[in-house]
Structures are given as structure tokens and as C-alpha cells.
Protein backbone atom coordinates (compact mmCIF):
# COMPACT_ATOMS: atom_id res chain seq x y z
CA UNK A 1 121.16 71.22 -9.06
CA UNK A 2 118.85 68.29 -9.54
CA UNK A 3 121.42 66.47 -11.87
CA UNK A 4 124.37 67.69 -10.75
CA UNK A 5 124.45 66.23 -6.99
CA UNK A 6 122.27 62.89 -4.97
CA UNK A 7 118.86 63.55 -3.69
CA UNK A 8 120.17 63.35 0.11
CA UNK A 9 123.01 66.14 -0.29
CA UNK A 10 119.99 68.21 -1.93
CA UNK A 11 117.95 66.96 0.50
CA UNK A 12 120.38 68.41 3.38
CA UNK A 13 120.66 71.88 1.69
CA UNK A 14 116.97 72.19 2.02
CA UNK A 15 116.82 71.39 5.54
CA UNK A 16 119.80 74.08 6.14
CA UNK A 17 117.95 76.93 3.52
CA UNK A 18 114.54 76.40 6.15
CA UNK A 19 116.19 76.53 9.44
CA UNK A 20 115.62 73.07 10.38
CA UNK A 21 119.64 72.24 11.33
CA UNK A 22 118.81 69.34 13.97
CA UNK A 23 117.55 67.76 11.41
CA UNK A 24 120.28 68.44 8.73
CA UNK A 25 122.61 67.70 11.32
CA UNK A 26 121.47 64.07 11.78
CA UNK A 27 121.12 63.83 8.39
CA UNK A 28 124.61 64.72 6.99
CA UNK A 29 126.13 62.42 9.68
CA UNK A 30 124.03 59.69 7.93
CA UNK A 31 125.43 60.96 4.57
CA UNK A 32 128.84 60.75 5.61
CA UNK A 33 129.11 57.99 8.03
CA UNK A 34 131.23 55.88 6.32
CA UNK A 35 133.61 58.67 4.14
CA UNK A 36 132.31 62.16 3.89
CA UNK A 37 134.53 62.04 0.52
CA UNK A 38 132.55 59.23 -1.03
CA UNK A 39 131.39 59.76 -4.46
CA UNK A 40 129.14 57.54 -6.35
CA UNK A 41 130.95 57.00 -9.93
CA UNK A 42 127.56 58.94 -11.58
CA UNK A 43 128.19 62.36 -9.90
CA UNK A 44 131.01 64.99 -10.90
CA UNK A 45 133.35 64.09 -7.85
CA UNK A 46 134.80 67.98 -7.71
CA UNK A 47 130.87 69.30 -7.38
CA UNK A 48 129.57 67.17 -4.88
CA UNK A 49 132.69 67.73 -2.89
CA UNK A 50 132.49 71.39 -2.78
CA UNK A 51 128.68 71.24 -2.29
CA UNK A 52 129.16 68.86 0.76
CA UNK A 53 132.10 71.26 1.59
CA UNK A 54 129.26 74.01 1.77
CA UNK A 55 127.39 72.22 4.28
CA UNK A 56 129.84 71.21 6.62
CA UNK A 57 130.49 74.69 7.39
CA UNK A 58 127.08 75.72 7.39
CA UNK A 59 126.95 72.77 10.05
CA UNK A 60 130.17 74.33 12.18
CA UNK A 61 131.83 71.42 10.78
CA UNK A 62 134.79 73.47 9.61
CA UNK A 63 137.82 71.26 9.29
CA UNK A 64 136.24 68.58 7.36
CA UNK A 65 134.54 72.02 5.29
CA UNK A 66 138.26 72.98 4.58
CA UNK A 67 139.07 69.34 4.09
CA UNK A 68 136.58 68.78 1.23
CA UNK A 69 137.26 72.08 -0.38
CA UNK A 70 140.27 71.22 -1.09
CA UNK A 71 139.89 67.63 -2.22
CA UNK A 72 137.17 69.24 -4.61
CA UNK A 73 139.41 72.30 -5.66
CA UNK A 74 142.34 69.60 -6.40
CA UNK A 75 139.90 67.19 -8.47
CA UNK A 76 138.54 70.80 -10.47
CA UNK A 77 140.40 71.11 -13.90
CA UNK A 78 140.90 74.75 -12.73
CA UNK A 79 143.17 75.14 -16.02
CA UNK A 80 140.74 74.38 -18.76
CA UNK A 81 136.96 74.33 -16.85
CA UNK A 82 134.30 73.06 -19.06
CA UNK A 83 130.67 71.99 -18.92
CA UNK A 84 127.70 72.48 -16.46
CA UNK A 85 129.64 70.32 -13.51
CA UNK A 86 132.62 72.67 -13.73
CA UNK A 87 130.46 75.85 -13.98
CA UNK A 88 128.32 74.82 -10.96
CA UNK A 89 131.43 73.38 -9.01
CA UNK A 90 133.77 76.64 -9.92
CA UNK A 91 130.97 78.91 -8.67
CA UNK A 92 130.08 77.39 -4.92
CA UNK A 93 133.93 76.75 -4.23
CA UNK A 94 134.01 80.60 -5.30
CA UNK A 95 131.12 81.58 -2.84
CA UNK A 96 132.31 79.28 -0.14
CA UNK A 97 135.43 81.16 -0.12
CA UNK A 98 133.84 84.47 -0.01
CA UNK A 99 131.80 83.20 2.97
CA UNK A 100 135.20 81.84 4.61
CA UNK A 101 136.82 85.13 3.96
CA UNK A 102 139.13 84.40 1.94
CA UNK A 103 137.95 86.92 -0.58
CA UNK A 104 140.69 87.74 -3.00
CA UNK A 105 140.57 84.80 -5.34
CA UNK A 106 136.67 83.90 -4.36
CA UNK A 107 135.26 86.59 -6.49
CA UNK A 108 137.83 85.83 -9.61
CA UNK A 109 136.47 82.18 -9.74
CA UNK A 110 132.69 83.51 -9.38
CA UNK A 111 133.21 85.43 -12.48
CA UNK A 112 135.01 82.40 -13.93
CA UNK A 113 132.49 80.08 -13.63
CA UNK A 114 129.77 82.35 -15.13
CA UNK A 115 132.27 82.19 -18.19
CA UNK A 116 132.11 78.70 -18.29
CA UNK A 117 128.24 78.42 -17.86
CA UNK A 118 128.17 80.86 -20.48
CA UNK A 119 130.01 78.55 -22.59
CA UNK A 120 127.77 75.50 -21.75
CA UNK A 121 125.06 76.81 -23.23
CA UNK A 122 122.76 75.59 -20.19
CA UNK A 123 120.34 78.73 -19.06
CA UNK A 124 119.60 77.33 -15.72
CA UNK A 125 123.58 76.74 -15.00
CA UNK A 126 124.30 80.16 -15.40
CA UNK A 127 121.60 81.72 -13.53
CA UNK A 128 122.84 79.61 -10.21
CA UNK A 129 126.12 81.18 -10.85
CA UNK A 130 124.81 85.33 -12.19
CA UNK A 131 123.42 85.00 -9.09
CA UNK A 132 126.18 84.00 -6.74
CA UNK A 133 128.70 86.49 -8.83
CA UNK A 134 126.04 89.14 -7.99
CA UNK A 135 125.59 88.24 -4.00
CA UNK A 136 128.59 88.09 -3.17
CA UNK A 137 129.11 91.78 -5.21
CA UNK A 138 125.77 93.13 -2.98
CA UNK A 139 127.42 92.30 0.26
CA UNK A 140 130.98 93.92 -1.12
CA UNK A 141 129.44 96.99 -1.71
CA UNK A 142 127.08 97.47 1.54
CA UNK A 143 127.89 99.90 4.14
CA UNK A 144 130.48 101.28 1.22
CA UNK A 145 129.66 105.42 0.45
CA UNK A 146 132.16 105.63 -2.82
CA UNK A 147 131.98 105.44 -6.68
CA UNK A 148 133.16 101.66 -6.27
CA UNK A 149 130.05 100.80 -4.03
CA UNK A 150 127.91 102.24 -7.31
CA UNK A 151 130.05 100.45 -9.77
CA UNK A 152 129.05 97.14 -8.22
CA UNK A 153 125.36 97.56 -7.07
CA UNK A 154 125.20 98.53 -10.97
CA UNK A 155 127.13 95.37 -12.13
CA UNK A 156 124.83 93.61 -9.09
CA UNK A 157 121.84 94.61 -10.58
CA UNK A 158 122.57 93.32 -14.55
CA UNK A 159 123.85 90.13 -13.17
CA UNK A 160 120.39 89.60 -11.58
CA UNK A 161 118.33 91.35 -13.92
CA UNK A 162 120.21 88.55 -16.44
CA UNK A 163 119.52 86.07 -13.82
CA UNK A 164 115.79 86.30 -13.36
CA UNK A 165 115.47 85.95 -17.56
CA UNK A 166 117.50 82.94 -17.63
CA UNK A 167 116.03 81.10 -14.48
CA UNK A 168 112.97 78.68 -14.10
CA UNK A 169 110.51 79.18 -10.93
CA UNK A 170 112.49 77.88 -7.98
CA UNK A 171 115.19 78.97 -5.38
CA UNK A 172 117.35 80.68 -8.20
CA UNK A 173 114.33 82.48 -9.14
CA UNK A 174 113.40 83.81 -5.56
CA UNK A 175 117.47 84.41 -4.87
CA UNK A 176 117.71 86.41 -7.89
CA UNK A 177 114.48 88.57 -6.83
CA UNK A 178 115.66 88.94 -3.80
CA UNK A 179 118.99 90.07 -4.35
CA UNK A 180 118.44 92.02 -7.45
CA UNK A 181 115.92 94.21 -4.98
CA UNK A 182 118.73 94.98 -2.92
CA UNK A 183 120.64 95.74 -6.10
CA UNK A 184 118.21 98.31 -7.13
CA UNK A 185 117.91 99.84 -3.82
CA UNK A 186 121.65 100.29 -3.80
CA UNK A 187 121.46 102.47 -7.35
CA UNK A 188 118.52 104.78 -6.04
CA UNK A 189 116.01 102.89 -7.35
CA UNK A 190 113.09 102.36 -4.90
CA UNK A 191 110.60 101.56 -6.56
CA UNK A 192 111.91 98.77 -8.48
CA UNK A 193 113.62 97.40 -5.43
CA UNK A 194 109.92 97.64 -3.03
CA UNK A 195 108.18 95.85 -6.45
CA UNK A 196 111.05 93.05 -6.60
CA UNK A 197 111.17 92.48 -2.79
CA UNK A 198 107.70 91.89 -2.54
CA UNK A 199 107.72 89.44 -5.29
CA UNK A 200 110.37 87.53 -3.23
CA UNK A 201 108.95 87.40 -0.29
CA UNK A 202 105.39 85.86 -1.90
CA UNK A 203 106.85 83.07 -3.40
CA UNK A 204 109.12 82.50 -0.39
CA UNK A 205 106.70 82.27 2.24
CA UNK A 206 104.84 78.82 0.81
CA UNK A 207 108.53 77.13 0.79
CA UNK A 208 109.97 78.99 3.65
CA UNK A 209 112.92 79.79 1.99
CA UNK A 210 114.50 81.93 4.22
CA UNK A 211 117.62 83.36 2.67
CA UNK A 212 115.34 84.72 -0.13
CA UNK A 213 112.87 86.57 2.48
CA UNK A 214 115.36 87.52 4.42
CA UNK A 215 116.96 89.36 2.11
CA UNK A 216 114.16 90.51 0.77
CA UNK A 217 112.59 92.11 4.14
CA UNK A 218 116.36 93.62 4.26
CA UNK A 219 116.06 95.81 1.23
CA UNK A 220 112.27 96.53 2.29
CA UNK A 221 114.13 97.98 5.72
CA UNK A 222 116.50 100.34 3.65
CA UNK A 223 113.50 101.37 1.07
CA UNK A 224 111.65 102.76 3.98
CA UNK A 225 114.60 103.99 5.70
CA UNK A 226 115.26 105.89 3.07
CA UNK A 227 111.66 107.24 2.58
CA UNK A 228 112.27 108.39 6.10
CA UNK A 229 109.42 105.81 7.86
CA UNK A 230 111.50 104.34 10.05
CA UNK A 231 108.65 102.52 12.04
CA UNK A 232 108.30 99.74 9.05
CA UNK A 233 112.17 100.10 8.35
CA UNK A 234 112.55 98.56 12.08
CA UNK A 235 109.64 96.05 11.58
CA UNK A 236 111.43 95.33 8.08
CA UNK A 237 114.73 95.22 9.49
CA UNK A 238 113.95 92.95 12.33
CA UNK A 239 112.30 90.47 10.45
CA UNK A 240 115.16 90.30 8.34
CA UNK A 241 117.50 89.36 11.24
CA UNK A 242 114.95 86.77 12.50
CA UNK A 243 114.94 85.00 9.40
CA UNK A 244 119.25 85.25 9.24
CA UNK A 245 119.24 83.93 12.81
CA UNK A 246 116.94 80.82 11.83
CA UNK A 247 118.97 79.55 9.25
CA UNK A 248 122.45 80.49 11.01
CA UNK A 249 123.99 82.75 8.16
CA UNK A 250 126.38 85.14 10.13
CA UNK A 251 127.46 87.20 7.00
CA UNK A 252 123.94 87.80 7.00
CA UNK A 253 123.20 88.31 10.72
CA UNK A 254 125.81 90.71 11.11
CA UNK A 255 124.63 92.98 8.45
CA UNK A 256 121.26 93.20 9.23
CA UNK A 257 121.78 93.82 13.19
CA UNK A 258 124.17 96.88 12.35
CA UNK A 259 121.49 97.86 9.89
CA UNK A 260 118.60 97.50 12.35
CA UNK A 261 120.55 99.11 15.37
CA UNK A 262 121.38 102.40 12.58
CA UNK A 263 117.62 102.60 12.44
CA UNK A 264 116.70 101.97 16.15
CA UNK A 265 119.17 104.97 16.90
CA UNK A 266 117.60 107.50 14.32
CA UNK A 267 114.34 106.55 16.11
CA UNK A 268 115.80 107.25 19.47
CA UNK A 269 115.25 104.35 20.51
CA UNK A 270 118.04 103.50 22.85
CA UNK A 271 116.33 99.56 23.91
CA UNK A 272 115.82 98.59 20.19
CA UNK A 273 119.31 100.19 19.22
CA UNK A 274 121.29 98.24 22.44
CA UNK A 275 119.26 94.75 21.46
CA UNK A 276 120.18 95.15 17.81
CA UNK A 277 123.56 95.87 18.83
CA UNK A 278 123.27 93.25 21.25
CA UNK A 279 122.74 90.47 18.42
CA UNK A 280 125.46 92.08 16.66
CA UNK A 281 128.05 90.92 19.06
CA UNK A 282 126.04 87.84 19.40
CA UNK A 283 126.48 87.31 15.74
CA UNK A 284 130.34 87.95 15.52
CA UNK A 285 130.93 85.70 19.01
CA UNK A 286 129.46 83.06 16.65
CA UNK A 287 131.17 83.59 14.60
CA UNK A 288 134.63 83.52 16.56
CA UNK A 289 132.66 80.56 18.49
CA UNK A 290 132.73 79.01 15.07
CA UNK A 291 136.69 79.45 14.06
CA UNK A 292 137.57 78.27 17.64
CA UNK A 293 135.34 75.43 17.38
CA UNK A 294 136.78 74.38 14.41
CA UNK A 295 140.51 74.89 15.29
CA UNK A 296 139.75 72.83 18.40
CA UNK A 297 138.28 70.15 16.07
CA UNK A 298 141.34 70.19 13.26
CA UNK A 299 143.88 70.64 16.65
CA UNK A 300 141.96 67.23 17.60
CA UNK A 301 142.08 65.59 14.34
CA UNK A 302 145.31 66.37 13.74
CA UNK A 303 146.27 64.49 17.42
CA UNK A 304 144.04 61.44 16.22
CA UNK A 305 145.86 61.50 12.58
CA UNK A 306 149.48 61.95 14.36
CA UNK A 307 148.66 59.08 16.78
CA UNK A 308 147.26 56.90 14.32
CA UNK A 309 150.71 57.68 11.82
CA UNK A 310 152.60 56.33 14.93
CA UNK A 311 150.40 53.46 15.34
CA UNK A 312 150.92 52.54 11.45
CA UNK A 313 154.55 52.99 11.43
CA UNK A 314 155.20 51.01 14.94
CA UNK A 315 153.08 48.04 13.24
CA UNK A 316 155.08 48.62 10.26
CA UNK A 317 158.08 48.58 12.32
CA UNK A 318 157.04 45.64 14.24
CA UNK A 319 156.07 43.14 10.79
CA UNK A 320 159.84 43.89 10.36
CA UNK A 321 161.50 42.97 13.61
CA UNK A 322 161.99 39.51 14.80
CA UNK A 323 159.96 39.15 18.15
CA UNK A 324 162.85 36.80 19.88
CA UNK A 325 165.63 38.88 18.87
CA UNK A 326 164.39 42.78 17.65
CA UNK A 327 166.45 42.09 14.71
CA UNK A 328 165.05 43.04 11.36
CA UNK A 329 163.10 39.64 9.86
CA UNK A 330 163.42 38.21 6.86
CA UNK A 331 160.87 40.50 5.23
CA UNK A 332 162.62 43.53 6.29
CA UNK A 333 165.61 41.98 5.14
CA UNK A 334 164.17 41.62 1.63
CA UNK A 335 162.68 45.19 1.74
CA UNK A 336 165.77 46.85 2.97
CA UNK A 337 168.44 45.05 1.74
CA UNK A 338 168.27 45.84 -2.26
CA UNK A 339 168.32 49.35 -1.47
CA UNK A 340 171.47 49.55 0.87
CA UNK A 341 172.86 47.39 -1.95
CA UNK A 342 171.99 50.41 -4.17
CA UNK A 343 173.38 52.70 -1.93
CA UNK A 344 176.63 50.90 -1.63
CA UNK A 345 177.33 50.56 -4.88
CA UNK A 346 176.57 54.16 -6.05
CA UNK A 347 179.18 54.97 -3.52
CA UNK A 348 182.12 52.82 -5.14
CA UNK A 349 182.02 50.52 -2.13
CA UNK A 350 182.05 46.69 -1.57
CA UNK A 351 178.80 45.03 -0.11
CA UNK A 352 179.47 41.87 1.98
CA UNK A 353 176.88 39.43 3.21
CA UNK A 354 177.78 36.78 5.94
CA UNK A 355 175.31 33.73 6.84
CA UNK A 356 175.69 32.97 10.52
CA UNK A 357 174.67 29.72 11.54
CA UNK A 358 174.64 28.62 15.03
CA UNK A 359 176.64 25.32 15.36
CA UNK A 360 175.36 22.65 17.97
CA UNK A 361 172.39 24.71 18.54
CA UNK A 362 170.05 21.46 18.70
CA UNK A 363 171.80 19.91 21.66
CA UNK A 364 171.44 23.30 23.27
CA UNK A 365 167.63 22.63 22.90
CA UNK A 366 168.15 19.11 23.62
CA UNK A 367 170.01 19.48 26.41
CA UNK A 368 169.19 22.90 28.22
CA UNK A 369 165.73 23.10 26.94
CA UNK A 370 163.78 25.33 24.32
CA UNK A 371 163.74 28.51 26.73
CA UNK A 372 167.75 28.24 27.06
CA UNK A 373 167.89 28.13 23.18
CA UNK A 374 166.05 31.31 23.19
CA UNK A 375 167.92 32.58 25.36
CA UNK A 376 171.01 31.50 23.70
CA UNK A 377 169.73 32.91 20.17
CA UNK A 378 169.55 36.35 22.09
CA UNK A 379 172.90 36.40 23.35
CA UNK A 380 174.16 35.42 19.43
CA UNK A 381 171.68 38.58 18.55
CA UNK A 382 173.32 40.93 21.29
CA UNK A 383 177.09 40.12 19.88
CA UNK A 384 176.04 40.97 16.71
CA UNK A 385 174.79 44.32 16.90
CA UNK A 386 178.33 44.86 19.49
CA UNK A 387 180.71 43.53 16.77
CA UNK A 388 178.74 45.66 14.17
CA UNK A 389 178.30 48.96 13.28
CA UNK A 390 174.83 50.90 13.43
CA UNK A 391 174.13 50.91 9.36
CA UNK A 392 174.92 47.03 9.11
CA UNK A 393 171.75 45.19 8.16
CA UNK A 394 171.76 42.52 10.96
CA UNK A 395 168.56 39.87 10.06
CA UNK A 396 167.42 36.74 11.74
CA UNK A 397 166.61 34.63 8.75
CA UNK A 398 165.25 31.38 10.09
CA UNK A 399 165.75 29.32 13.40
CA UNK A 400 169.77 29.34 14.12
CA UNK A 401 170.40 31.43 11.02
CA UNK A 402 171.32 35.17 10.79
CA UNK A 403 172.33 37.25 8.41
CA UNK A 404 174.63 40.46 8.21
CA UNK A 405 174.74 42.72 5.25
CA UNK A 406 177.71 44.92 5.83
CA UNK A 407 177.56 48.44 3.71
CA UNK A 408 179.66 50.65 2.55
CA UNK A 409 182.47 48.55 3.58
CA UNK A 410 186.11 48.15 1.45
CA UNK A 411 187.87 44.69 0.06
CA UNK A 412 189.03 43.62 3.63
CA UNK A 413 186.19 44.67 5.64
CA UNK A 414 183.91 41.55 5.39
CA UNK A 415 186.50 38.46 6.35
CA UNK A 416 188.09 40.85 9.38
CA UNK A 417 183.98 41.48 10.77
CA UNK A 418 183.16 37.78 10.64
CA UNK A 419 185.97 36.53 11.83
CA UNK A 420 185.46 38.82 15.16
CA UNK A 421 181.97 37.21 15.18
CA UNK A 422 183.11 34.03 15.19
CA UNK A 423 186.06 34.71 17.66
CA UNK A 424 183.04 36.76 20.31
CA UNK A 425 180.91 33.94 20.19
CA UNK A 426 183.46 31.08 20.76
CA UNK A 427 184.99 33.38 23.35
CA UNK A 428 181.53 34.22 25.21
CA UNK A 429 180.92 32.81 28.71
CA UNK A 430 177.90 30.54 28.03
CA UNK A 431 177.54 29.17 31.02
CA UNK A 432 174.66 31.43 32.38
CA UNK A 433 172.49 31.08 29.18
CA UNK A 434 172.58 27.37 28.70
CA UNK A 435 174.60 26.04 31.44
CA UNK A 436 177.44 23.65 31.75
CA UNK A 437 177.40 21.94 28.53
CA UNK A 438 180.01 19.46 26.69
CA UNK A 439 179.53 21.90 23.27
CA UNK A 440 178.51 25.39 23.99
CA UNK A 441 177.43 27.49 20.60
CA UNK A 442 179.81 28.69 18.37
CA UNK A 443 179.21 30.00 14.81
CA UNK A 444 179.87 28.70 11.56
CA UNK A 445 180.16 32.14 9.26
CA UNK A 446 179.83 32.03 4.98
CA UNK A 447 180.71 35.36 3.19
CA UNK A 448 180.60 36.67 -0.22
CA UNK A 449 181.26 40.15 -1.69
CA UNK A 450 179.13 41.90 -4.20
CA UNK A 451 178.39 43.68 -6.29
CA UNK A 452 175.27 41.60 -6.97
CA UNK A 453 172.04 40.87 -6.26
CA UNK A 454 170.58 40.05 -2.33
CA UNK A 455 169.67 36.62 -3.96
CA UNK A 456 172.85 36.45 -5.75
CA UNK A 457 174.79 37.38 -2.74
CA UNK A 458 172.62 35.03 -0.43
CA UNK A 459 173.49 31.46 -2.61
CA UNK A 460 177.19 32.45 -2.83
CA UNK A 461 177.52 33.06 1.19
CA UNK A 462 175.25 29.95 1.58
CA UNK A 463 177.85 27.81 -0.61
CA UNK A 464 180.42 29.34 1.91
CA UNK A 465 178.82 28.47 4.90
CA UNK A 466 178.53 24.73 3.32
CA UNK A 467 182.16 24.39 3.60
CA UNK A 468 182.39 26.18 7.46
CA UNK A 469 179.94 23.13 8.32
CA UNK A 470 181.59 20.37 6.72
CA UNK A 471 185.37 21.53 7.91
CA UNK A 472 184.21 21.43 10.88
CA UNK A 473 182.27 24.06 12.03
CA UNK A 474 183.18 27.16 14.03
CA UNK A 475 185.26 28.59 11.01
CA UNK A 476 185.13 31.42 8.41
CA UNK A 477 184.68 30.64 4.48
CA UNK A 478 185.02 33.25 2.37
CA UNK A 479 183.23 32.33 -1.14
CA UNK A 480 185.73 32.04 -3.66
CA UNK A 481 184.54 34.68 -6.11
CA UNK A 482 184.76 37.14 -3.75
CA UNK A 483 188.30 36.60 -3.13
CA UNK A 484 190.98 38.93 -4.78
CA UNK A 485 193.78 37.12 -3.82
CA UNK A 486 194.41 33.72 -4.83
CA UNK A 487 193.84 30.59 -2.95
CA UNK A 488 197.31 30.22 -1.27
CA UNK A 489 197.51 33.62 -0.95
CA UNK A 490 194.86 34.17 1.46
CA UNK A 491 195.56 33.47 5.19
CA UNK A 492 193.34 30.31 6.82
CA UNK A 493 190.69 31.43 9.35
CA UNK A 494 190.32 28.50 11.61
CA UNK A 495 188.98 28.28 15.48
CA UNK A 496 191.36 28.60 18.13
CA UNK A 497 190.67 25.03 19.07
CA UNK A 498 188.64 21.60 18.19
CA UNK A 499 185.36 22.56 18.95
């Protein structure tokens, strides 16, 4: 895997294959201290993702295991796999599966991937994967007494056998001796499978690669167990669990326990057979330790990822509310508005838009001071939202300026709405907000009808407004486009007195 993933994920693997987790553990938090899904733009992004998904649950880390595993199964071209990357990636996400459990498709994309190693011509490429294929066939048919158990300890055995041609000296090499000793011992054929373990465990030893000897001693166990000397089987068999203890492997674990406490019990030897079975249950609580370790962890990333959702959408929320007021801004205005101006219009309805000015609003500050104005500018807020209904857009635009898009509304709706503005606010008792004052606020109110365009909509209630201010303010103007009547047709919207 040299070429196919960085020197520190390799580096991590061989800290995890020799036992030595504290230090993988400190060094995969290195690795992916910033984003455990970043991928330098030279490596195959799908096969260092599954490989780092590989080690994150050899590490216990199983939600970010999951997480990765899928990220690297969604970046896969699963439909038309090609090359070493996709060989190499196809057959860990396979394995990784079959060590998760979740067997039915793991052993369909093991034999894929030999397929596709076949097909890239590489020898080394499709040794890695013969060799998963036949592992993960090995542990399918242990502890299995039926024609299928034969049929795959056979098929086991050629995949290794294939293996072991194709492979250069190195951890391949040693896996495929290893396992293909098992392989043999599974068909009845002893002697092979004592020659091939033996062979493992020499060139194991100088690299302590576990798995390899571990495996090895295992078949060793069930070679003499099946010569009937049970003595070495134990010694065989025991070493074989020490080894699947140090590097953490509960497939592994399990297997050889129930295998060792079998042969402590046909020596009748009650304290080896209870310890055996003792690490048996020691091997499956880690196992459930494991699952409910990582359920707590997703349980607790899925509270951080909910709370931090709610923390993104109330900023969200909040860069589109006017602090003063808690009406929408003028940049939720121009987010929201062109699409309830869709809306409208697919519906057959008339859009209106009024421009609300406050009139006299600088004497208010003037006068009462800047904290009555604000004051006052909430009040004009609060009638608003009462003379509206909930889906009206209501926006402070600027200053004294607000803005009401009224939706899904017919012909009439817009002049009858702003003129009940206008008539709230001249009506409202202002004398708490600002005090007594010569010229308490009133509105001046422009509207225009679409359909058009927020901008379009905008100039042509602005032109109204224009002509509210300069007849005098607190008044209705309706822009003239957006009329349907003629001019001395429509009725005159005027203030109930001077002001």
C-alpha cells in the first residue's frame, strides 16, 4: 500500500498490526486533528478514506469509522471500478464490513475487487485483496461441520495458494502463509498446514506482526488437536489468543478462546477451560463495550451537530431581523421577498408593496430624544404586524422607513391594508412613547401592485410615497399603474385632519 495511501496512515496501521495502540492512538489524533476527511489532492480520496475508516474502528472510534466509510463508499465508482486504487479501496471497505458484521454485501465486494485487481494487471494489488477474499472465507467456515464449510476452506486455500505466488516478501506474504495454513488444516491437510504455519510464524517474529503469528499459532493449535496432543494444542492455542489480545482483534479473540477452552475441556482441565472461557466473555463484553461506546459517542455527536444546526440557523435568523424592531432587515427582505413574489404569482394573485415612512419622526428625536424615537419606531413596528396578517413580509428598510409586501392578496387588498395603517398610527395614543408633543408620528404610505420585480415594485411605491410627502403627509398614494380604475374613479384617501 506504499503508493496507494501517506506514510503516517501507513505508519498508524503498523503501530495497530504490533500492538502498540497508545501510540497509534496519539498518532491518528495528530493525523486527523484538523479533518479526519482530509485528503491531499495526490491520494485516491475513496482509499484513504476507507483505510482511515479501518483504523478508527480498530481505535473504538466507531462513529467517525462509520462516518468515513461512507464518505469513501460514496466517493467509490461502485458502478464501473477500475484500477489499483479501486481494487485496494473495494477490498478493505469489503473487509471492514465483514469485521462490522454487516456480512451480506461485504463478501460480494471482496470478490469484486479481486475482479478488478485482476483487471489491473498489478500482481501485488491482487494478492492484498486474494487474501482478504480468502480471510474473511476462513473465519465463515470455522466452527461450521457441513459440505459448505469444505467448499470454502477449499476456495480459502486457492485464493491463498494464488496469493503467496503473486505477493512480494512483506505483510501480504506472511498473511497469506498464515491464513492459507489454516486453509489447509480446514481440508485435512496437516502437513501442509504445520509446514505453512511455521513459515509464518519465522518471518513474523523479527517484525512482530502479530495478526500473521497469531493466526499462525491458531492453526498449529488445531494441527495438534487433531493429532490428539493436546498439551502443545493448549500451548498453541494460548499463544494464539495472547497475540489476538495484544493487537485488540475481537473476531479473532473470540475464536481462539472458544477454541482454547474446547481443548482445555478434552484435557480435563476445568481451570484452563473456565479462564479460556473466561476471556471469551471478556472478548464479546468488548466487544458490546465497543458498540455502546460508540453509540454513546454518535448519541453525543449527534447532540453537538443538532446544537450547532440551531446555533447556525438562530445566527442566520438573527443577520435577518432588525435588532430595534425583530422585523425582517433589508437583507432578508431581498432574500425573501422574490420568492413570495414567485409564490404569489403562481397562485393568480396580486402582490402589493407599501413604503411606510414615518412623518415628523426627526422632531420626535429632536424633541423627545433618540431613546423615545426608538421607542417610537417600535410602537410603528408593533401596529404593523397587528394590522397585518402572519405571511405579510413586514421589513424595516432604513431609519423611519418600512416596508410591507402583502401576498397572496386580490385587486382591493393593498389600498384597504394601508389605509388601516395609516388610520392605527394617526389614531395611536403617543403620549407614553414620546410624550406631549405639538406633531406626534403619523405615516405617510406609497403602494404599487405587481406583478413585477421587488426592485420594480420598490421605485413605483417609492414614486407613491413622493406624492404622500409632498400633499402633505399622513396620506395614502396608490401608484398610478397599479390602479384599475381611473383617476376620478378612485375614492381620495386623505387623513382625518391637518396633521
Amino acid at each position: 500500500m506504499a503508493g496507494q495511501l501517506p506514510a503516517q496512515d501507513r505508519e498508524i496501521r503498523s503501530l495497530l498490526d504490533s500492538g502498540r495502540f497508545d501510540e497509534a492512538d496519539i498518532a491518528f489524533d495528530e493525523l486527523t486533528a484538523i479533518r479526519p476527511n482530509l485528503v491531499g489532492d495526490q491520494w485516491n480520496r475513496a482509499t484513504v478514506l476507507v483505510h482511515r475508516a479501518s483504523l478508527a474502528w480498530r481505535l473504538d472510534r466507531i462513529p467517525l469509522a462509520l462516518e468515513l466509510a461512507a464518505e469513501g463508499w460514496t466517493e467509490l465508482d461502485v458502478d464501473h471500478p477500475s484500477g489499483v486504487s479501486a481494487a485496494h479501496t473495494i477490498s478493505m471497505l469489503g473487509y471492514l464490513l465483514e469485521t462490522i458484521g454487516h456480512r451480506a454485501p461485504a463478501l460480494e465486494l471482496m470478490a469484486l475487487s479481486v475482479q478488478v485487481a485482476r483487471k489491473s494487471g498489478e500482481k501485488s494489488t491482487l494478492a492484498h485483496c486474494l487474501t482478504r477474499e480468502a480471510n474473511s472465507l476462513v473465519f465463515r467456515a470455522v466452527g461450521r461441520r457441513n459440505e459448505s464449510a469444505a467448499e470454502q476452506f477449499e476456495q480459502a486455500r486457492a485464493l491463498f495458494e494464488e496469493a503467496r505466488t503473486l505477493a512480494s516478501p512483506g505483510q501480504v506474504q506472511r498473511s497469506a502463509l498464515a491464513g492459507g495454513s489454516r486453509a489447509h488444516a480446514g481440508v485435512g491437510d496437516l502437513e501442509a498446514a504445520e509446514r505453512l504455519a511455521h513459515e509464518a510464524l519465522r518471518l513474523s517474529g523479527p517484525v512482530r506482526d502479530l495478526f500473521s503469528s497469531s493466526v499462525a499459532n491458531w492453526t498449529l493449535a488445531v494441527v495438534r488437536r487433531d493429532q490428539d496432543s493436546l498439551t502443545d494444542a493448549r500451548t498453541f492455542a494460548s499463544r494464539a489468543l495472547d497475540g489476538a489480545e495484544s493487537i485488540r482483534d475481537t473476531m479473532l479473540m473470540m475464536r481462539f478462546s472458544l477454541d482454547l477452552a474446547s481443548i482445555c475441556g478434552q484435557l480435563s482441565d476445568p481451570v484452563g477451560e473456565s479462564e479460556a472461557l473466561r476471556r471469551t466473555v471478556d472478548a464479546s463484553s468488548l466487544a458490546v463495550e465497543t458498540l455502546q461506546e460508540g453509540l454513546g459517542q454518535a448519541l453525543e455527536q449527534r447532540r453537538v451537530a443538532v446544537q450547532a444546526q440551531r446555533m447556525a440557523m438562530a445566527a442566520q435568523e438573527a443577520a435577518l431581523r432588525d435588532p430595534l424592531t425583530g422585523l425582517t432587515n433589508r437583507l432578508g427582505l431581498e432574500r425573501r421577498a422574490p420568492v413570495l413574489l414567485e409564490q404569489t404569482a403562481a397562485k393568480g394573485r396580486v402582490p402589493w408593496l407599501m413604503l411606510v415612512d414615518v412623518d415628523w419622526f426627526k422632531d420626535v428625536n429632536d424633541d423627545a430624544g433618540h431613546a423615545a424615537g426608538d421607542a417610537a419606531l417600535q410602537e410603528v413596528a408593533h401596529l404593523l404586524r397587528r394590522e397585518c396578517r402572519v405571511d405579510d413580509l413586514i421589513c424595516r428598510w432604513a431609519g423611519d422607513e418600512f416596508v410591507v409586501l402583502l401576498v397572496d392578496a386580490s385587486e382591493e387588498t393593498g389600498p384597504a391594508v394601508a389605509e388601516r395603517i395609516r388610520a392605527a398610527v394617526d389614531a395611536h395614543d403617543w403620549r407614553l412613547v414620546v410624550g406631549r408633543m405639538k406633531q406626534p408620528p403619523t405615516v405617510s404610505i406609497g403602494v404599487a401592485a405587481g406583478p413585477a420585480e421587488l426592485e420594480h415594485l420598490f421605485a413605483a411605491a417609492d414614486i407613491a410615497l413622493y406624492r404622500a410627502k409632498r400633499a402633505g403627509r399622513n396620506r395614502v398614494e396608490i401608484d398610478d399603474e397599479s390602479s384599475t380604475q381611473d383617476e376620478s374613479e378612485m375614492p381620495t384617501i386623505s387623513p382625518t385632519d391637518s396633521r
